[in-house]
Protein backbone atom coordinates (compact mmCIF):
# COMPACT_ATOMS: atom_id res chain seq x y z
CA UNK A 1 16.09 43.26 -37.46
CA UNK A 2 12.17 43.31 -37.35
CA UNK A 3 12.09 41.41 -40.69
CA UNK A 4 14.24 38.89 -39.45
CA UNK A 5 12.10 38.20 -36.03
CA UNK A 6 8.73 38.39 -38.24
CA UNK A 7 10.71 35.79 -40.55
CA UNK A 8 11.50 33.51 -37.31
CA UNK A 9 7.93 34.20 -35.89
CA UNK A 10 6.42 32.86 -38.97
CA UNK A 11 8.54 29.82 -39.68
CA UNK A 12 7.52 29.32 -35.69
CA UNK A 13 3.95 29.23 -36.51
CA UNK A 14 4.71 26.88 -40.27
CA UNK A 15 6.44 24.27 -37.61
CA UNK A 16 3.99 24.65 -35.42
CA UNK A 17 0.44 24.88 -36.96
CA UNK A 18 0.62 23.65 -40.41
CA UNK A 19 0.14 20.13 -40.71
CA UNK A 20 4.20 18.77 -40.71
CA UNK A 21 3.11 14.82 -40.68
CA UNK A 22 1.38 15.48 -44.55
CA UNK A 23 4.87 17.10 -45.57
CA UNK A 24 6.57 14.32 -43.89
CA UNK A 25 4.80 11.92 -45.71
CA UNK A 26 4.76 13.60 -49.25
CA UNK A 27 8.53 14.00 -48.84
CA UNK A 28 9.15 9.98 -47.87
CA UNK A 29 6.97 9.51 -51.03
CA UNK A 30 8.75 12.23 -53.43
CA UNK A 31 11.89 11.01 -52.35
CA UNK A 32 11.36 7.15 -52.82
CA UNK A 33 9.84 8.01 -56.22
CA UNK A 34 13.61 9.55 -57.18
CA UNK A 35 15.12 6.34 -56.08
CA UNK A 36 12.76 4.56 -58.19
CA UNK A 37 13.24 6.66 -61.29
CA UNK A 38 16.65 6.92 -60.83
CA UNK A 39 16.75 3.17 -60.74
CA UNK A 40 13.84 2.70 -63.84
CA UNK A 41 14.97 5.66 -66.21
CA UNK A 42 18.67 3.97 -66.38
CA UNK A 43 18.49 2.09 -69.27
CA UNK A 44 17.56 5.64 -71.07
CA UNK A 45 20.03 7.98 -72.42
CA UNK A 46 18.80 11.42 -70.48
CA UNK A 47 19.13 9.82 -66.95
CA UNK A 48 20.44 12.45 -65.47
CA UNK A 49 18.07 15.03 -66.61
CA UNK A 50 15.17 13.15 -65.31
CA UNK A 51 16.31 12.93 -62.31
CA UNK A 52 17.02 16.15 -62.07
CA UNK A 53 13.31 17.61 -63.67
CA UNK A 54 12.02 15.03 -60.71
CA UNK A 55 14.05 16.63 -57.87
CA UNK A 56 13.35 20.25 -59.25
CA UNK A 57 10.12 19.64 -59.33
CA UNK A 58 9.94 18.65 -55.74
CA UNK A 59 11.64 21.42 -54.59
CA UNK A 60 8.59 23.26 -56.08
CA UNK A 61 6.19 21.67 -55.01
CA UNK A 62 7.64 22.02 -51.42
CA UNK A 63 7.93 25.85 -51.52
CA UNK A 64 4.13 25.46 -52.52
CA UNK A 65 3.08 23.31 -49.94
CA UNK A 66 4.31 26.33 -47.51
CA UNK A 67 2.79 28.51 -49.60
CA UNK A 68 -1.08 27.18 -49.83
CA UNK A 69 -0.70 26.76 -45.73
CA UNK A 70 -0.85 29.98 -45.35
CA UNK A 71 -3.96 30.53 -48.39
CA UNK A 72 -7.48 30.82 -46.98
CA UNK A 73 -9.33 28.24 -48.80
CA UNK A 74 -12.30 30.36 -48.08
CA UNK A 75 -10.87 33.75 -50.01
CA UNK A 76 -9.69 31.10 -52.84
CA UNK A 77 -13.28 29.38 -52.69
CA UNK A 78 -15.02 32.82 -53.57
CA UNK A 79 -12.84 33.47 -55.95
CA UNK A 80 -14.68 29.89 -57.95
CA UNK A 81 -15.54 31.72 -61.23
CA UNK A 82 -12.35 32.88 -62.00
CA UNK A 83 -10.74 30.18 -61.44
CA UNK A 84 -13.09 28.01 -63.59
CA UNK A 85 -12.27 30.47 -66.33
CA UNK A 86 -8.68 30.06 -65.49
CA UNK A 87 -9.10 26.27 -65.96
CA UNK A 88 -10.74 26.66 -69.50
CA UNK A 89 -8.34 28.81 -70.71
CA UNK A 90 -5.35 27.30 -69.55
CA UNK A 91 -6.06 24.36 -70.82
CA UNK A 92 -7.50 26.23 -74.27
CA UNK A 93 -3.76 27.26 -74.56
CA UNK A 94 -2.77 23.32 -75.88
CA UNK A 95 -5.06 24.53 -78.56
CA UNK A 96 -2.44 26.79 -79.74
CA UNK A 97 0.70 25.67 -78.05
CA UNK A 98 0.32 22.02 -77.07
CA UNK A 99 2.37 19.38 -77.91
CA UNK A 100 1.55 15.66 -78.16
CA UNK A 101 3.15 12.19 -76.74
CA UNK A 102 4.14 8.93 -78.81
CA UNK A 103 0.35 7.85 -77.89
CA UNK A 104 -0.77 11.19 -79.39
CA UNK A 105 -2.61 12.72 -76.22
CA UNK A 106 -1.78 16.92 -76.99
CA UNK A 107 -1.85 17.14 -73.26
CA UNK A 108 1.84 19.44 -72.75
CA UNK A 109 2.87 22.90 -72.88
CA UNK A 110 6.77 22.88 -73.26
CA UNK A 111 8.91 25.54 -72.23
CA UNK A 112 13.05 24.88 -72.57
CA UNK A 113 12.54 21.35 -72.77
CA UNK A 114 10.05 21.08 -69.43
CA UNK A 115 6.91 19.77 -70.05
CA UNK A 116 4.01 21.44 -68.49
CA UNK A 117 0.57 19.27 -68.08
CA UNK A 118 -2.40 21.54 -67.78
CA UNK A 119 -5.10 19.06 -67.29
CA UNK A 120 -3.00 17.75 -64.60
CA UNK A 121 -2.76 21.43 -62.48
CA UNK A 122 -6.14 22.45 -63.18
CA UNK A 123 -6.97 19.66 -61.09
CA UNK A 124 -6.91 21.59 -57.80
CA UNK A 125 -8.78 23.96 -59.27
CA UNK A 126 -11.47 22.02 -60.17
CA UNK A 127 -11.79 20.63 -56.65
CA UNK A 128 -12.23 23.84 -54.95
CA UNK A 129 -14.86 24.66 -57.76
CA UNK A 130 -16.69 22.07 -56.98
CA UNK A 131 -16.16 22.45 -53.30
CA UNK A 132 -17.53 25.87 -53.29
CA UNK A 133 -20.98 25.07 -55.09
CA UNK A 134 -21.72 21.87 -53.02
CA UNK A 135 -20.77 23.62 -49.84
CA UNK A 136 -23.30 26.42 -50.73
CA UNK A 137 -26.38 24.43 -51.79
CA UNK A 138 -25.68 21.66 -49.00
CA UNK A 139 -26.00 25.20 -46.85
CA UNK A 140 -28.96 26.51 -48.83
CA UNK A 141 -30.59 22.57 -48.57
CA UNK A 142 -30.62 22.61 -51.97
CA UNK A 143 -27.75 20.38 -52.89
CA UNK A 144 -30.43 17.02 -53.97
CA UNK A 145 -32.68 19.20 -56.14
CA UNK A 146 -32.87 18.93 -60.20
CA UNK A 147 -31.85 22.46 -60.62
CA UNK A 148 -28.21 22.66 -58.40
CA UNK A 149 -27.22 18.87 -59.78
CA UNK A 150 -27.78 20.45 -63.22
CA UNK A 151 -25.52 23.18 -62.87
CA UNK A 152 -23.28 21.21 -60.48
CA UNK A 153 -23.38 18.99 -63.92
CA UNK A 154 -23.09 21.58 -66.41
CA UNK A 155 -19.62 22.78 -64.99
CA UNK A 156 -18.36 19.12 -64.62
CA UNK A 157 -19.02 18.21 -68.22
CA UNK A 158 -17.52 21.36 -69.49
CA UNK A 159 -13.49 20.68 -67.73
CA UNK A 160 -14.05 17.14 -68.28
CA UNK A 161 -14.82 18.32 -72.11
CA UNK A 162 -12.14 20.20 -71.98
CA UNK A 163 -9.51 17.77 -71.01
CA UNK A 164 -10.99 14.82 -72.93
CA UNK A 165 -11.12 16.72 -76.24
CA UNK A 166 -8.16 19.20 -76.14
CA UNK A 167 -5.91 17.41 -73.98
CA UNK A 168 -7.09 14.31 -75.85
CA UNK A 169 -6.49 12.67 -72.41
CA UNK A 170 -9.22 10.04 -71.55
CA UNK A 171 -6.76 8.79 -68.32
CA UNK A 172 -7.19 12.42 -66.67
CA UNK A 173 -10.75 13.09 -67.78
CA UNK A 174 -11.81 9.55 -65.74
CA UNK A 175 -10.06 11.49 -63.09
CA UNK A 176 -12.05 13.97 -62.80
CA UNK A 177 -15.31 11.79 -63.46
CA UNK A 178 -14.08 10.03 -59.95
CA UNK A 179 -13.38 12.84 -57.93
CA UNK A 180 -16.72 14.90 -58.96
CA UNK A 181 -18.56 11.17 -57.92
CA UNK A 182 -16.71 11.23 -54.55
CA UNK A 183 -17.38 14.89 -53.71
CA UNK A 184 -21.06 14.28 -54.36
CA UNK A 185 -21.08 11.67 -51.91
CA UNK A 186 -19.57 13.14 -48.84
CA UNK A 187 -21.73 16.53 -49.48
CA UNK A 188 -24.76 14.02 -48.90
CA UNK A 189 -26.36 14.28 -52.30
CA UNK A 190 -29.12 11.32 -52.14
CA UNK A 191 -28.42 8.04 -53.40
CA UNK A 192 -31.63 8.42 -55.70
CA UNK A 193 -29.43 10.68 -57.85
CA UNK A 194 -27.12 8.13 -57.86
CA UNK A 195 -28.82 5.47 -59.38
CA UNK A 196 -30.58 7.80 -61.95
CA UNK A 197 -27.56 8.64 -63.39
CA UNK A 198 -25.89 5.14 -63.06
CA UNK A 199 -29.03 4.39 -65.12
CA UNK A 200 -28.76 7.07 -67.81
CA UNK A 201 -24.47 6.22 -67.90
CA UNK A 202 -25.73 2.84 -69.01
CA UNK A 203 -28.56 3.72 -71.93
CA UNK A 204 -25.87 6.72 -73.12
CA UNK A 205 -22.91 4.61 -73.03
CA UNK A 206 -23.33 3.23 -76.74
CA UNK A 207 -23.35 7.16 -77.84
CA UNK A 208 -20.58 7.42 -75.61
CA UNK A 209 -18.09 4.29 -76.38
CA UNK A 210 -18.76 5.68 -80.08
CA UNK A 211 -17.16 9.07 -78.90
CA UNK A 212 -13.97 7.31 -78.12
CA UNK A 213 -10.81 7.03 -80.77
CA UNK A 214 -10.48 3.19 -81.80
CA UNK A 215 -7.07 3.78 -79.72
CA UNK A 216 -9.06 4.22 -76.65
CA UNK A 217 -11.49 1.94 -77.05
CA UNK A 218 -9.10 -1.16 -77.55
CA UNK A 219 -7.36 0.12 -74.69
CA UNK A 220 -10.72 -0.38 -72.84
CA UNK A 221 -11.16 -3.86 -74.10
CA UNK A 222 -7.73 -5.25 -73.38
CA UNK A 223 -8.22 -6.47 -69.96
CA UNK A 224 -11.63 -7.44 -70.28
CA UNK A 225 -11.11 -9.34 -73.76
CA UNK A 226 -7.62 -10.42 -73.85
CA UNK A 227 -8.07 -13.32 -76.65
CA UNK A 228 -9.82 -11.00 -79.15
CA UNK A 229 -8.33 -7.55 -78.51
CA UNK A 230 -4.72 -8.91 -78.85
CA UNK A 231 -4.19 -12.97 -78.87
CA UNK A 232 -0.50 -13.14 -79.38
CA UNK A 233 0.10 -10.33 -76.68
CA UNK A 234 2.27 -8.22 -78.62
CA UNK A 235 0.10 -6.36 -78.97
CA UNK A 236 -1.85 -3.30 -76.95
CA UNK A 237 -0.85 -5.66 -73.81
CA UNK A 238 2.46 -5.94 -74.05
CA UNK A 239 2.97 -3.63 -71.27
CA UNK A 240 0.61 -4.68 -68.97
CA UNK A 241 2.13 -8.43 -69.89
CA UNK A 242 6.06 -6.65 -69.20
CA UNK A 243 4.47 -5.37 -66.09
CA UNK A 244 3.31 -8.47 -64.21
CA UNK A 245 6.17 -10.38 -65.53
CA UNK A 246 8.66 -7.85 -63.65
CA UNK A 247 6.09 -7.64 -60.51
CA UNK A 248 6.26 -11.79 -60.30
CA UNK A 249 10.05 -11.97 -60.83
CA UNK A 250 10.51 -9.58 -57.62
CA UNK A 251 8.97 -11.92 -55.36
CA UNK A 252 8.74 -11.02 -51.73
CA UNK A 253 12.55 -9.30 -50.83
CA UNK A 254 12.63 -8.04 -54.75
CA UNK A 255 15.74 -8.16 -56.80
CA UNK A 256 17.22 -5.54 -55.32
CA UNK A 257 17.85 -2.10 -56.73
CA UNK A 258 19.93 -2.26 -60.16
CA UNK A 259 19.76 -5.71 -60.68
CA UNK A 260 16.18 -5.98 -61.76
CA UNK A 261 16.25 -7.52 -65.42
CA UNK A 262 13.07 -5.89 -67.10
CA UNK A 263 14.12 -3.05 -65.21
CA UNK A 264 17.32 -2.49 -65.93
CA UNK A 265 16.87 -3.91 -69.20
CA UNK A 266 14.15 -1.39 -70.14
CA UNK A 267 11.60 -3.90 -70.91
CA UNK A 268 8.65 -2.37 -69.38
CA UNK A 269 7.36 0.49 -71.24
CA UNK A 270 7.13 3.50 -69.34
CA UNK A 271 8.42 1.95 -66.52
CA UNK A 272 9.92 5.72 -64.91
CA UNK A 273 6.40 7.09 -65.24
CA UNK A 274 3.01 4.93 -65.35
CA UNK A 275 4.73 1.82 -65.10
CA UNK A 276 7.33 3.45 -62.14
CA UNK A 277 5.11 0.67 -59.38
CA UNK A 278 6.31 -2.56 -61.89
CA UNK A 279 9.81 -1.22 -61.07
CA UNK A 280 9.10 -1.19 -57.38
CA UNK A 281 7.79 -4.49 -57.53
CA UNK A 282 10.92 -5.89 -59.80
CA UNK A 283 13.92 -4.60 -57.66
CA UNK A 284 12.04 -4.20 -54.10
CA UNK A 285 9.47 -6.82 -54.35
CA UNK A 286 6.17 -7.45 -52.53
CA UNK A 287 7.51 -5.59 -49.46
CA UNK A 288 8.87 -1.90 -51.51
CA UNK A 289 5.16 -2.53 -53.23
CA UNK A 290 3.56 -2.35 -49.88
CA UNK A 291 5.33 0.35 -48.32
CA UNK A 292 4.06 2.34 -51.24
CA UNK A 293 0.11 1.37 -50.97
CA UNK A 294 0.62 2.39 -46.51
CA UNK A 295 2.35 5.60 -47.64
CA UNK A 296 -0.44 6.48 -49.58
CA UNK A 297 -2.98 4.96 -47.54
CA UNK A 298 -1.69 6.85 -44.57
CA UNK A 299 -1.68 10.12 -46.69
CA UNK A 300 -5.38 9.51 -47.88
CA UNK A 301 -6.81 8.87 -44.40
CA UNK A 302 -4.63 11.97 -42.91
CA UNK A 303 -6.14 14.24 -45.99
CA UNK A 304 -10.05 12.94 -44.61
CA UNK A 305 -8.86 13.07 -40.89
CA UNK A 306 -8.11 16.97 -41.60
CA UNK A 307 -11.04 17.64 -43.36
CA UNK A 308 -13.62 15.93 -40.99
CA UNK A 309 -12.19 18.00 -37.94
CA UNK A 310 -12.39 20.96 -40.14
CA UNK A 311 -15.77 21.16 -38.54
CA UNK A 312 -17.12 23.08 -42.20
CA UNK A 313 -18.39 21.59 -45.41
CA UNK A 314 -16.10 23.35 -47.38
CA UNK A 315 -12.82 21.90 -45.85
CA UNK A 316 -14.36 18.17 -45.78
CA UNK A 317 -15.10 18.88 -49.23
CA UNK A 318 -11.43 20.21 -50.47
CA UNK A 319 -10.19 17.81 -48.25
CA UNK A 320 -11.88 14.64 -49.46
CA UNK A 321 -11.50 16.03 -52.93
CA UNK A 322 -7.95 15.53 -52.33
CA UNK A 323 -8.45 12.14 -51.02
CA UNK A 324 -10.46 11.11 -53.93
CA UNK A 325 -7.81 12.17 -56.61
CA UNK A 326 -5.27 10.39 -54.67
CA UNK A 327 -7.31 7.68 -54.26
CA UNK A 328 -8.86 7.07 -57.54
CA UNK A 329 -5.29 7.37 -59.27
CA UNK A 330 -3.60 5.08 -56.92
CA UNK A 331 -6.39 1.99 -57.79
CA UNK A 332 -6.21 3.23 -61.66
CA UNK A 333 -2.55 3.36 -61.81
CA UNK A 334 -1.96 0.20 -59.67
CA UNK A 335 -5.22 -1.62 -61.65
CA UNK A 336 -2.87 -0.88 -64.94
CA UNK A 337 0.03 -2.12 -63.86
CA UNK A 338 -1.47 -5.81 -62.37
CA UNK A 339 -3.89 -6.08 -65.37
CA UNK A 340 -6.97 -5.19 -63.76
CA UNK A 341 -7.76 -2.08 -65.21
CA UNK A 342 -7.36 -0.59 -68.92
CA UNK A 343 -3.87 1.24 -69.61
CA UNK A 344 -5.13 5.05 -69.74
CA UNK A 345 -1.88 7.09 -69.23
CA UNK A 346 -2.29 7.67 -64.92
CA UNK A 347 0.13 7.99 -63.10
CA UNK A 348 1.18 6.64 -59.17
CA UNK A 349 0.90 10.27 -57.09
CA UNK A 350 3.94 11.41 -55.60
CA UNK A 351 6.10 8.16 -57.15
CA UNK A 352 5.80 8.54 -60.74
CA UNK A 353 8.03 10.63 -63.04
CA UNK A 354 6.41 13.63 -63.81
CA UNK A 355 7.06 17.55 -63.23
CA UNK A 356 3.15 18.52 -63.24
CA UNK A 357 1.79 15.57 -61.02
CA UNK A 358 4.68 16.32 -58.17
CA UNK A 359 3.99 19.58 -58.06
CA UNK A 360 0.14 19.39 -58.35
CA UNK A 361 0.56 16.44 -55.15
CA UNK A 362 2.62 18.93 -53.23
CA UNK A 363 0.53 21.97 -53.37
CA UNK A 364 -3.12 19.94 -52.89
CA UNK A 365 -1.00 18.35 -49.64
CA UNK A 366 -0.26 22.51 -48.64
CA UNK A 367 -4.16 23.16 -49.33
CA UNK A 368 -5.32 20.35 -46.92
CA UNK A 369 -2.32 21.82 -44.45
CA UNK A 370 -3.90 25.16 -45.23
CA UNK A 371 -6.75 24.47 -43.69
CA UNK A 372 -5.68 22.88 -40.67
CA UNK A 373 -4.33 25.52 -40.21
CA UNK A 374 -7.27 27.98 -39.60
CA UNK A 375 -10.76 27.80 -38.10
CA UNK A 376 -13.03 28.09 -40.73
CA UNK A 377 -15.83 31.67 -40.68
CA UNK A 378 -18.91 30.81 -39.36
CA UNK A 379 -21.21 31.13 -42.70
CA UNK A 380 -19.59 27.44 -43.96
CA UNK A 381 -19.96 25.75 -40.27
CA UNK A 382 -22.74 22.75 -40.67
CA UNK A 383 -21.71 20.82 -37.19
């Protein structure tokens, strides 16, 4: 009998304390995402098992949205070096065990026929890493000197090593490049920095762009250089062609679902996963293409909203973090998909097939939950 009141007095205190509009909101998304898939992974053979890895996975990622509400972000944030250790080795374990795409990115661990994407999980990880050591020099007034930017630095280029190299996933390890650049920002770190290493990103980039597979590169220099990268269009842009063909045949109302004809006719490459957005814009037109940019809009701004009235460095930090990922694969993943932006393998957060990026969505939503959660201890207040 006690159990089952401390059950009830607990699930009180979930409804009544943890933040209910975020799950609201990831659940509209997660569940319009298996209405999209379900729609865009028709013309395949293994339908049903997509859908099913999709709903599976949200189920997850729900269980682990209650569970990081109730996770002190402060016990987790002390906790930094193992978890960067963690994050190496986890995603050391493709060394041994991974398993690569059609494009060739060894980015998956596969266990009974699930894929499991470590660069994509780690990516919570890496956010509270980050959190931690620009919450403690921002506290120690250190955060704009030489010596905290290069270890802040040091630690950055070693995951996004890591994930570039191993994973062999350039898409992801931009990711990461935006959310570090975002974090820095909010924790105040002077502009000066800024344009010193805008500065040496431009005199390194020719070492750099030579770094990158002749795959990548021409992936780069698609959208930028059409004509000479591929003139007939058969080419490297044939998806991002497929893409805004299927987006401009939806029009405003859309096709509706099931009777859009790239869609259905599995014309757009990808179109369940990286490409899930052309779908949207196919069968549901301009107005199912909107309602996904306000659901994540609203998401993004409820993410900063939670950290800002945190009152503590740390939770803006986590919390705009969070924003930033979702943010900077949103524009990436809808850039690809209009022809703006260089097809690098991201995909739409929340609406996108894909076990890892669901359940990596749901439990960053349960972190920024988390911490409204809880007043922060008084050695991370700065207001």
């Amino acid at each position: 009998m006690e159990k089952i009141i401390l059950f009830g007095k607990t699930a009180i205190r979930f409804f009544r304390d943890a933040d209910m509009l975020l799950l609201a909101l990831s659940l509209v998304s997660a569940i319009y995402g298996v209405v999209l898939i379900s729609n865009a992974a028709s013309a395949l053979p293994n339908t049903e098992a997509i859908v099913s890895v999709q709903i599976g996975a949200i189920v997850i990622g729900v269980f682990l949205f209650i569970l990081f509400s109730y996770v002190d972000i402060d016990i987790l944030a002390d906790k930094s070096r193992l978890l960067f250790v963690f994050s190496l080795l986890f995603i050391a374990t493709l060394i041994v065990w991974g398993e690569g795409d059609h494009v060739g990115r060894r980015a998956w661990l596969r266990f009974f026929g699930i894929g499991i994407q470590p660069a994509e999980i780690v990516k919570i990880p890496f956010i509270i890493i980050m959190a931690k050591m620009m919450s403690m020099y921002k506290e120690e007034k250190t955060l704009s000197t030489f010596f905290s930017l290069l270890k802040m630095g040091i630690v950055f280029i070693i995951m996004f090593v890591f994930v570039l190299y191993i994973s062999e996933d350039l898409g992801t390890a931009l990711m990461y490049f935006g959310m570090f650049i975002i974090m820095l920002f909010i924790a105040g770190l002077k502009l000066r920095w800024f344009a010193i290493g805008g500065a040496l990103l431009v005199a390194a980039s020719p070492l750099l762009w030579n770094m990158l597979s002749y795959t990548q590169q021409t992936r780069i220099r698609a959208p930028f250089f059409p004509d000479e990268v591929d003139p007939t269009g058969w080419g490297v842009l044939w998806q991002t062609h497929q893409s805004v063909r299927a987006i401009s045949a939806g029009g405003f109302t859309g096709q509706g679902l099931g009777s859009g004809r790239f869609t259905q006719g599995g014309l757009i490459p990808e179109q369940h996963t990286d490409f899930i957005f052309a779908a949207a814009g196919e069968e549901l037109g301009f107005i199912g293409g909107v309602a996904i940019i306000a659901l994540m809009i609203v998401m993004i701004v409820r993410c900063i909203r939670v950290g800002v009235k945190s009152n503590n460095t740390l939770g803006l930090l986590v919390c705009t973090g969070i924003a930033g990922m979702l943010i900077v694969q949103t524009i990436t993943n809808l850039g690809m998909t209009i022809g703006f932006l260089p097809v690098i393998g991201v995909t739409l957060p929340f609406f996108s097939y894909g076990g890892s990026s669901i359940v990596t969505c749901f439990a960053a939503m349960g972190i920024v939950s988390g911490i409204k959660m809880r007043p922060k201890p008084v050695r991370f207040r700065t207001f």
